[in-house]
PDB file of N, CA and C in Angstrom:
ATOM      1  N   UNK A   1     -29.250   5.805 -40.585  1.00  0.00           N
ATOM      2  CA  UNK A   1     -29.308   6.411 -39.280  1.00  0.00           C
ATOM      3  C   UNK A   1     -30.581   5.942 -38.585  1.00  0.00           C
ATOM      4  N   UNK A   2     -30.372   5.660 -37.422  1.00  0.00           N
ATOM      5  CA  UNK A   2     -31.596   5.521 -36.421  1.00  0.00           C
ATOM      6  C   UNK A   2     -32.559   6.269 -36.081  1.00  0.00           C
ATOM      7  N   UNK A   3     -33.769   6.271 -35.839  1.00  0.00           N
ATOM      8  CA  UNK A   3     -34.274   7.168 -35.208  1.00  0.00           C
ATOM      9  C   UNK A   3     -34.626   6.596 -34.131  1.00  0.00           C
ATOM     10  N   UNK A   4     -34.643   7.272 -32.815  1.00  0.00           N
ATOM     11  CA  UNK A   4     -35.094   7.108 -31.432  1.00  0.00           C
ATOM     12  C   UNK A   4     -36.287   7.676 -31.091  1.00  0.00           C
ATOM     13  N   UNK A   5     -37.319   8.616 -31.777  1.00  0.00           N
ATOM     14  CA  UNK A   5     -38.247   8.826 -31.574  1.00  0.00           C
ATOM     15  C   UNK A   5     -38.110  10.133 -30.733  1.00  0.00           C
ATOM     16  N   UNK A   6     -37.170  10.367 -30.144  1.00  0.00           N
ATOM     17  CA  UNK A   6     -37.165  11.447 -29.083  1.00  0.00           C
ATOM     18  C   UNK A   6     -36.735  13.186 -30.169  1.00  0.00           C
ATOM     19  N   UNK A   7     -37.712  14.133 -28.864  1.00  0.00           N
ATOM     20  CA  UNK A   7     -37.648  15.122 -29.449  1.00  0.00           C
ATOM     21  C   UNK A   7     -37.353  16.121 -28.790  1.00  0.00           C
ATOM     22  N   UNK A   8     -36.764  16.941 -28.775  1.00  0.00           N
ATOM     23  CA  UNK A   8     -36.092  18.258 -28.041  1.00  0.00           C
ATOM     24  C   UNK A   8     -36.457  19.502 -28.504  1.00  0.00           C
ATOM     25  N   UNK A   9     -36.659  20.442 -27.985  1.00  0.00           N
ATOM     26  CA  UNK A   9     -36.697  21.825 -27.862  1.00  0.00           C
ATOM     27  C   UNK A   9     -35.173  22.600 -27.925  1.00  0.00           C
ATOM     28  N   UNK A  10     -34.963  23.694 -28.473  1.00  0.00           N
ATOM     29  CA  UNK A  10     -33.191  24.364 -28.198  1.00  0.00           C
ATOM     30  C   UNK A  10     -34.147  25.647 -27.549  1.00  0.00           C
ATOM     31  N   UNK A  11     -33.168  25.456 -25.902  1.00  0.00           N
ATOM     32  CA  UNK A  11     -33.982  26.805 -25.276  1.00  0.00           C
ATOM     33  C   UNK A  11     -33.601  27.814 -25.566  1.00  0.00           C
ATOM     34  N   UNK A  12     -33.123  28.920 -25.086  1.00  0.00           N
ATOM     35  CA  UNK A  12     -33.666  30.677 -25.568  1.00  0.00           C
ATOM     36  C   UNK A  12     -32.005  30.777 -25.639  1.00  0.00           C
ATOM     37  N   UNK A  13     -31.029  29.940 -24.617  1.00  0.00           N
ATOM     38  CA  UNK A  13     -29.312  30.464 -24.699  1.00  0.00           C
ATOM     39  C   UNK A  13     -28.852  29.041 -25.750  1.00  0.00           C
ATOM     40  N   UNK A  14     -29.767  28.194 -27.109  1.00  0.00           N
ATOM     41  CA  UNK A  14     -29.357  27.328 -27.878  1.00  0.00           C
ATOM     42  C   UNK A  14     -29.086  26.133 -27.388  1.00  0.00           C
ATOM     43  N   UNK A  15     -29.057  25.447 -26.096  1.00  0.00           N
ATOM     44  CA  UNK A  15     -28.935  24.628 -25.229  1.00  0.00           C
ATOM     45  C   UNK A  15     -30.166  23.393 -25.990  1.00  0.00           C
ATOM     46  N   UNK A  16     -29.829  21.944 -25.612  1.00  0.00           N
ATOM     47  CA  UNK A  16     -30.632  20.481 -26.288  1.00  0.00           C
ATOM     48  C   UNK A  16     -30.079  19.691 -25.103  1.00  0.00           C
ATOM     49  N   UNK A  17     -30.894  19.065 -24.210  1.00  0.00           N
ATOM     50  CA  UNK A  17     -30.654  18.606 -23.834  1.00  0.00           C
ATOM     51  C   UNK A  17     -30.725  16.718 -24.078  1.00  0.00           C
ATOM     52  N   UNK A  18     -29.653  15.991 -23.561  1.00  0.00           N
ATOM     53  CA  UNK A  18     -29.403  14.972 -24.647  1.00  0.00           C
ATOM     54  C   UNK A  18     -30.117  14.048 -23.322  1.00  0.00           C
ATOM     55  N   UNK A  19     -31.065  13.219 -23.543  1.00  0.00           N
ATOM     56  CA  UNK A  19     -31.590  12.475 -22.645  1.00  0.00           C
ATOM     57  C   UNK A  19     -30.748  11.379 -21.558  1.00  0.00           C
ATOM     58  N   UNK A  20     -31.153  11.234 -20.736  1.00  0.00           N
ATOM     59  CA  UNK A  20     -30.080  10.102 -19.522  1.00  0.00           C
ATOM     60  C   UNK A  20     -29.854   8.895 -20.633  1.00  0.00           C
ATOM     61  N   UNK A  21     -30.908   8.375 -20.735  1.00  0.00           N
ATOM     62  CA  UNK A  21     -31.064   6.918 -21.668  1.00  0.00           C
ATOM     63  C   UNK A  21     -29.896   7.120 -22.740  1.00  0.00           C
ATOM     64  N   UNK A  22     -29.928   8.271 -23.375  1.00  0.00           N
ATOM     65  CA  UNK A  22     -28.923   7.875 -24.727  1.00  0.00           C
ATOM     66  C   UNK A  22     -26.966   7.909 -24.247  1.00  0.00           C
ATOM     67  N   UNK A  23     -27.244   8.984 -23.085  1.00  0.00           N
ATOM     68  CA  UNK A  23     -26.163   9.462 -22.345  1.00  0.00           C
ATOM     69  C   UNK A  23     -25.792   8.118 -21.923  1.00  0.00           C
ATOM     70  N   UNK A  24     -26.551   7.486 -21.217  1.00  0.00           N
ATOM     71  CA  UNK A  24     -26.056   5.960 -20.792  1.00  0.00           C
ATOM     72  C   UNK A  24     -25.535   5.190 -21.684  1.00  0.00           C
ATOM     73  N   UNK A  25     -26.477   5.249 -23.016  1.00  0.00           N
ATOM     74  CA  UNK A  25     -26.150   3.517 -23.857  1.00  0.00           C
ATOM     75  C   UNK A  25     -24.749   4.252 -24.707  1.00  0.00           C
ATOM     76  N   UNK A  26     -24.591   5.682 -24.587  1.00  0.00           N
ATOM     77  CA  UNK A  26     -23.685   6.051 -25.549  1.00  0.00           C
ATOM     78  C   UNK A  26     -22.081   6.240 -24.701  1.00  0.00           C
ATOM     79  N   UNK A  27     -22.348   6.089 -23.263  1.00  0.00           N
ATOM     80  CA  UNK A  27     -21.445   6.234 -22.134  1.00  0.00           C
ATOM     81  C   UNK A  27     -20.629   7.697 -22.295  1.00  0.00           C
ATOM     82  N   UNK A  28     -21.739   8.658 -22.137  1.00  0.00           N
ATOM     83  CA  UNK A  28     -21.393  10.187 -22.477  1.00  0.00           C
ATOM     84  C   UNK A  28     -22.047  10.780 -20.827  1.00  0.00           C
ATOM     85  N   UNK A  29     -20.729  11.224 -20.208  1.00  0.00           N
ATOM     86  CA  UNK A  29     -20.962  11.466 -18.527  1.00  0.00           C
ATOM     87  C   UNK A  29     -21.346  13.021 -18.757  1.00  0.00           C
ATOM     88  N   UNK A  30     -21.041  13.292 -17.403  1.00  0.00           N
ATOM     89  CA  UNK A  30     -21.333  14.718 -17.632  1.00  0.00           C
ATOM     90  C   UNK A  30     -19.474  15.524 -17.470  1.00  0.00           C
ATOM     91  N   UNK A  31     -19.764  16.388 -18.053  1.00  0.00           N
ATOM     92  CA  UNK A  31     -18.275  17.292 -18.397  1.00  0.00           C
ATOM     93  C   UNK A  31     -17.442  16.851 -19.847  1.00  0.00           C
ATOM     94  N   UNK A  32     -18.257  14.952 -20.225  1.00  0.00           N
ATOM     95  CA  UNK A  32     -17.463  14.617 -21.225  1.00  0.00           C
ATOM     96  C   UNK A  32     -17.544  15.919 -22.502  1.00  0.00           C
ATOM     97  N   UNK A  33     -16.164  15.986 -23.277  1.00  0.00           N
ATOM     98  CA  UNK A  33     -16.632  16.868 -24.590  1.00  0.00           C
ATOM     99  C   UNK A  33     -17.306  16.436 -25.505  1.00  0.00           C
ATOM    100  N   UNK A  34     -17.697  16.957 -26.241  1.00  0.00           N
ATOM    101  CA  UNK A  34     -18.579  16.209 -27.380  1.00  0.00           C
ATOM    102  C   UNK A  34     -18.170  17.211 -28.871  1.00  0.00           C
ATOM    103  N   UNK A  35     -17.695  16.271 -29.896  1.00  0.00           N
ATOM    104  CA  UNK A  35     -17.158  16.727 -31.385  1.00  0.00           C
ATOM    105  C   UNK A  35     -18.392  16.995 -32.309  1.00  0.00           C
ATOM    106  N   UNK A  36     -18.796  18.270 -32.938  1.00  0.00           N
ATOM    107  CA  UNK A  36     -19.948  18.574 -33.749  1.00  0.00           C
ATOM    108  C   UNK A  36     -19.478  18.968 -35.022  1.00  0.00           C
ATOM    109  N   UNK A  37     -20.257  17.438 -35.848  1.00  0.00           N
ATOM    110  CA  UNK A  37     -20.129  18.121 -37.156  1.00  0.00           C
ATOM    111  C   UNK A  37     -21.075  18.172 -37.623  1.00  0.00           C
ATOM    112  N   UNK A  38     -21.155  18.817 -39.040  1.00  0.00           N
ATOM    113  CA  UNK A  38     -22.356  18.898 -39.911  1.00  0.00           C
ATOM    114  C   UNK A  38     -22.311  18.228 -40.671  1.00  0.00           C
ATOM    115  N   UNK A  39     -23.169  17.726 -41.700  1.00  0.00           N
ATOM    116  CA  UNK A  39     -23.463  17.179 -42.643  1.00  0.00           C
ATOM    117  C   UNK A  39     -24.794  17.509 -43.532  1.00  0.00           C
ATOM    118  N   UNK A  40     -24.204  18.186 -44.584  1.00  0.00           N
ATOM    119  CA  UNK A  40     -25.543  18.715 -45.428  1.00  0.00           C
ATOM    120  C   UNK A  40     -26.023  19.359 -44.137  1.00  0.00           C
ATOM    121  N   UNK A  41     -27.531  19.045 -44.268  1.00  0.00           N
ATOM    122  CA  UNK A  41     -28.723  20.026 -43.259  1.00  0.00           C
ATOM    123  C   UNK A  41     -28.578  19.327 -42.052  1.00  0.00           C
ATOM    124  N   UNK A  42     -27.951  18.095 -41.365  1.00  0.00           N
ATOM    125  CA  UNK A  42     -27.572  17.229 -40.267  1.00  0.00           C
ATOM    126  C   UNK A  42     -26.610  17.748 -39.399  1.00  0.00           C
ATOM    127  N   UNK A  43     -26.634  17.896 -38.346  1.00  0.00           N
ATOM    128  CA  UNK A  43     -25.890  18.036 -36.542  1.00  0.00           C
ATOM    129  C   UNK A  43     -26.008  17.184 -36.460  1.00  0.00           C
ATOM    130  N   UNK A  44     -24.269  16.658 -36.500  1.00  0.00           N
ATOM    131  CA  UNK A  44     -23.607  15.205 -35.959  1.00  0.00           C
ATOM    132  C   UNK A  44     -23.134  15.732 -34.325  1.00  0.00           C
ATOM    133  N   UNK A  45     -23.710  14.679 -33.275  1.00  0.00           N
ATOM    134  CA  UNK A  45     -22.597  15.031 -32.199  1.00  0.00           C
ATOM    135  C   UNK A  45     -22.081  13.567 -31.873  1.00  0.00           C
ATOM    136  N   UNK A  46     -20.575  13.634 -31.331  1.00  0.00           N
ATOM    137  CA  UNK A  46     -20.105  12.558 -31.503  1.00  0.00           C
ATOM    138  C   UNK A  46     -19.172  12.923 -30.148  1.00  0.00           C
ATOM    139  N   UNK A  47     -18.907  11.594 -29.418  1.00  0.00           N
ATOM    140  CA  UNK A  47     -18.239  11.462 -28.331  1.00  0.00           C
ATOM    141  C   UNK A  47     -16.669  12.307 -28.698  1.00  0.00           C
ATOM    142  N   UNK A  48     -16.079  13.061 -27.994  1.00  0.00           N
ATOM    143  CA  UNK A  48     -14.158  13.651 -28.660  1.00  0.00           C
ATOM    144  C   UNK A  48     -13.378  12.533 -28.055  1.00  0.00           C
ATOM    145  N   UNK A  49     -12.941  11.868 -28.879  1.00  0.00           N
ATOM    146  CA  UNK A  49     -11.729  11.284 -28.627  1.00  0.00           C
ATOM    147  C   UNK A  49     -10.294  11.838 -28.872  1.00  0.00           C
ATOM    148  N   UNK A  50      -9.088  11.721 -28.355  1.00  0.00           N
ATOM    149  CA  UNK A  50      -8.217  12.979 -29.085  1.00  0.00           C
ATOM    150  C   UNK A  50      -7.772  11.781 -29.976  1.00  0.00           C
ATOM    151  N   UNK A  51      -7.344  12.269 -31.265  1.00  0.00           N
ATOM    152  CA  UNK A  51      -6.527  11.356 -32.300  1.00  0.00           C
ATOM    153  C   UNK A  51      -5.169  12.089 -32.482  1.00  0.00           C
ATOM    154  N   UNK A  52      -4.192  11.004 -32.680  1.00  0.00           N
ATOM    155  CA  UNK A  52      -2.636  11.168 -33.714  1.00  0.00           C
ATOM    156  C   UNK A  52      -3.241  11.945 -34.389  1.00  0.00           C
ATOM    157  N   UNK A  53      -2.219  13.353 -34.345  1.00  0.00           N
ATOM    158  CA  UNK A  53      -1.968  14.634 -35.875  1.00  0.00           C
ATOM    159  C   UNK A  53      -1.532  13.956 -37.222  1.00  0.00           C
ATOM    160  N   UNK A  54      -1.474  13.008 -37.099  1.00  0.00           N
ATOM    161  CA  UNK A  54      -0.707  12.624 -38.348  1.00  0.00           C
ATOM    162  C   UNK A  54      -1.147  11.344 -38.788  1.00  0.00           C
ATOM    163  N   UNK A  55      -1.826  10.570 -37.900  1.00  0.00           N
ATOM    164  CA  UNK A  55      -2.528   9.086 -38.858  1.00  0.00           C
ATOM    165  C   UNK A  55      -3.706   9.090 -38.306  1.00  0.00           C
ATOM    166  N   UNK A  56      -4.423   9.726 -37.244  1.00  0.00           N
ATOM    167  CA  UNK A  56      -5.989  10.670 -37.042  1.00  0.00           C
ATOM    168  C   UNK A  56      -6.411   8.634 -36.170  1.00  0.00           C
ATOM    169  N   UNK A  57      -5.452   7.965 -35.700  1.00  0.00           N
ATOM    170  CA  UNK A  57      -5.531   6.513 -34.575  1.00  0.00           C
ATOM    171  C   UNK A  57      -5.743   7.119 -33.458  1.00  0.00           C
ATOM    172  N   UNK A  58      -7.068   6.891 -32.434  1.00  0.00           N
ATOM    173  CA  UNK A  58      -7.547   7.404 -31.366  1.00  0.00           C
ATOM    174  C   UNK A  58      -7.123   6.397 -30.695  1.00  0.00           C
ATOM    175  N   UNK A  59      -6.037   5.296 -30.542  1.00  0.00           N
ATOM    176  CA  UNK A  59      -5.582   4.293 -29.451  1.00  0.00           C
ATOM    177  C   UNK A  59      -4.480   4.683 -28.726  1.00  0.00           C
ATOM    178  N   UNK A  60      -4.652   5.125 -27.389  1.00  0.00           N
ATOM    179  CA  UNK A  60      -2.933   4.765 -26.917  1.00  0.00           C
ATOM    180  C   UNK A  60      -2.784   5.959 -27.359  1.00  0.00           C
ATOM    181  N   UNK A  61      -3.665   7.336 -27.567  1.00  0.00           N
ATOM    182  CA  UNK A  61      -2.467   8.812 -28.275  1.00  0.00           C
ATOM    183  C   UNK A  61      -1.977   9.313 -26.666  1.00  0.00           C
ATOM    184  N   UNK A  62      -0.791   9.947 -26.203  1.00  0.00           N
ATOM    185  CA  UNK A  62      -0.397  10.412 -25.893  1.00  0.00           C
ATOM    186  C   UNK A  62       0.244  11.957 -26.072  1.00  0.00           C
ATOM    187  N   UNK A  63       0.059  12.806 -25.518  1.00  0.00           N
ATOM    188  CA  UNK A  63       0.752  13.763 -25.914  1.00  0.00           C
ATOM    189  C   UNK A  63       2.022  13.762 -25.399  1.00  0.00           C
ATOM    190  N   UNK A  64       2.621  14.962 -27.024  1.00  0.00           N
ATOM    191  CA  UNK A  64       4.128  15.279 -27.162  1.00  0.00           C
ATOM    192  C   UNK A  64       3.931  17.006 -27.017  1.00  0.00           C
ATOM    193  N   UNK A  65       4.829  17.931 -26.416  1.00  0.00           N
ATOM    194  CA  UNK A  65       4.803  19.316 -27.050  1.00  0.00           C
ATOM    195  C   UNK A  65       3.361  19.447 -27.051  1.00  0.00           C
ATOM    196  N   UNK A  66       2.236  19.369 -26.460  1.00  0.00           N
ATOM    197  CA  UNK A  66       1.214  19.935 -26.714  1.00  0.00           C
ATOM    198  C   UNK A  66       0.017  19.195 -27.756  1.00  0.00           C
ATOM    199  N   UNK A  67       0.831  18.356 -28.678  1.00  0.00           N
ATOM    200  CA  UNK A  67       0.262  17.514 -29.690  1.00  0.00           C
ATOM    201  C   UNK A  67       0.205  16.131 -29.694  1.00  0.00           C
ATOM    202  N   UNK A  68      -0.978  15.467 -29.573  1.00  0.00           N
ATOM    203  CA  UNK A  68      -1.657  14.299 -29.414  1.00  0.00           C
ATOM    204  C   UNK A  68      -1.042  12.894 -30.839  1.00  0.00           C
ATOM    205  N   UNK A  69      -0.334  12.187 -30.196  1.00  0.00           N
ATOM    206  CA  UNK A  69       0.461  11.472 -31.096  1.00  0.00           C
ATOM    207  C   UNK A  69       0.225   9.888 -30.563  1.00  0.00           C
ATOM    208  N   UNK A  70       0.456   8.858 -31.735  1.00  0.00           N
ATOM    209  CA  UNK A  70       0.320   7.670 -31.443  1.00  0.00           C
ATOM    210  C   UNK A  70       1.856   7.119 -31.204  1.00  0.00           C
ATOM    211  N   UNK A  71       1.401   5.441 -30.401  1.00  0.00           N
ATOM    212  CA  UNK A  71       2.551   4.972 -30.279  1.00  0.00           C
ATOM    213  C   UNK A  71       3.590   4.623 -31.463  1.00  0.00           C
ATOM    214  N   UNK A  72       2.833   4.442 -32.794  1.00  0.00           N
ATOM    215  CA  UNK A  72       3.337   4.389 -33.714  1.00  0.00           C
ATOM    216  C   UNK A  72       4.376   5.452 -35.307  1.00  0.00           C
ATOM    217  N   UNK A  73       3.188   6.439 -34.828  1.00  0.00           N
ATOM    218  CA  UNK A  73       3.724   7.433 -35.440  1.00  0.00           C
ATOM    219  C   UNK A  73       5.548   8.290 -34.228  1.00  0.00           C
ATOM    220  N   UNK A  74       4.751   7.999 -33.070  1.00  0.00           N
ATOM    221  CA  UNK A  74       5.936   8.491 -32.780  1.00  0.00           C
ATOM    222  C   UNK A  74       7.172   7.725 -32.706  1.00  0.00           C
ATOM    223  N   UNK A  75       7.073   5.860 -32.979  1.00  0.00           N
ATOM    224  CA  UNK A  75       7.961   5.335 -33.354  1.00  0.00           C
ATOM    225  C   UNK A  75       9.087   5.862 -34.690  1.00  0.00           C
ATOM    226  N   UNK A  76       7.781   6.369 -35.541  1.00  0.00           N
ATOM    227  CA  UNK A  76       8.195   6.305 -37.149  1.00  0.00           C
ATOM    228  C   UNK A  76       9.346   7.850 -36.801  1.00  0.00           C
ATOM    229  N   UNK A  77       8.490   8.513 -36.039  1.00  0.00           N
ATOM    230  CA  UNK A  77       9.832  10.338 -35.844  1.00  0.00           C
ATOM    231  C   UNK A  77      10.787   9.881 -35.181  1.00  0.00           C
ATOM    232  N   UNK A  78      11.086   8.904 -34.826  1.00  0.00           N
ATOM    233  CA  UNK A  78      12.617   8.324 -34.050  1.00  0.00           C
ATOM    234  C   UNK A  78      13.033   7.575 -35.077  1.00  0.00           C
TER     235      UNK A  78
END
């Protein structure tokens, strides 16, 4: 993992604000969602892409019924 040197405060309502610079090189706008995981003692945040329920391929998913599916998998249910 990288370090960038940069350091943040979490204000009083848990709020971090993520700097312009990283927002840019990481192409994270404003309203985009962002996916948080943990790891051990680590806060992962990671751009949300939606993925296929069923082969977890973030290309081309479309939703079906509510559920985010690829071109392929939904080949394979036909």
């Amino acid at each position: 993992m990288k370090s960038t040197g940069i350091v943040r405060k979490v204000d009083e309502l848990g709020r971090v604000v993520i700097p312009i610079e990283l927002r840019r090189t990481l192409d994270i706008a404003e309203k985009d969602a962002l996916e948080i995981f943990v790891d051990g003692e680590m806060i992962v945040l990671k751009k949300y892409a939606p993925a296929c329920i069923f082969c977890g391929q973030a290309k081309d998913v479309s939703q079906f019924k509510g559920k985010n599916i690829c071109p392929d998998c939904l080949d394979e249910l036909k």
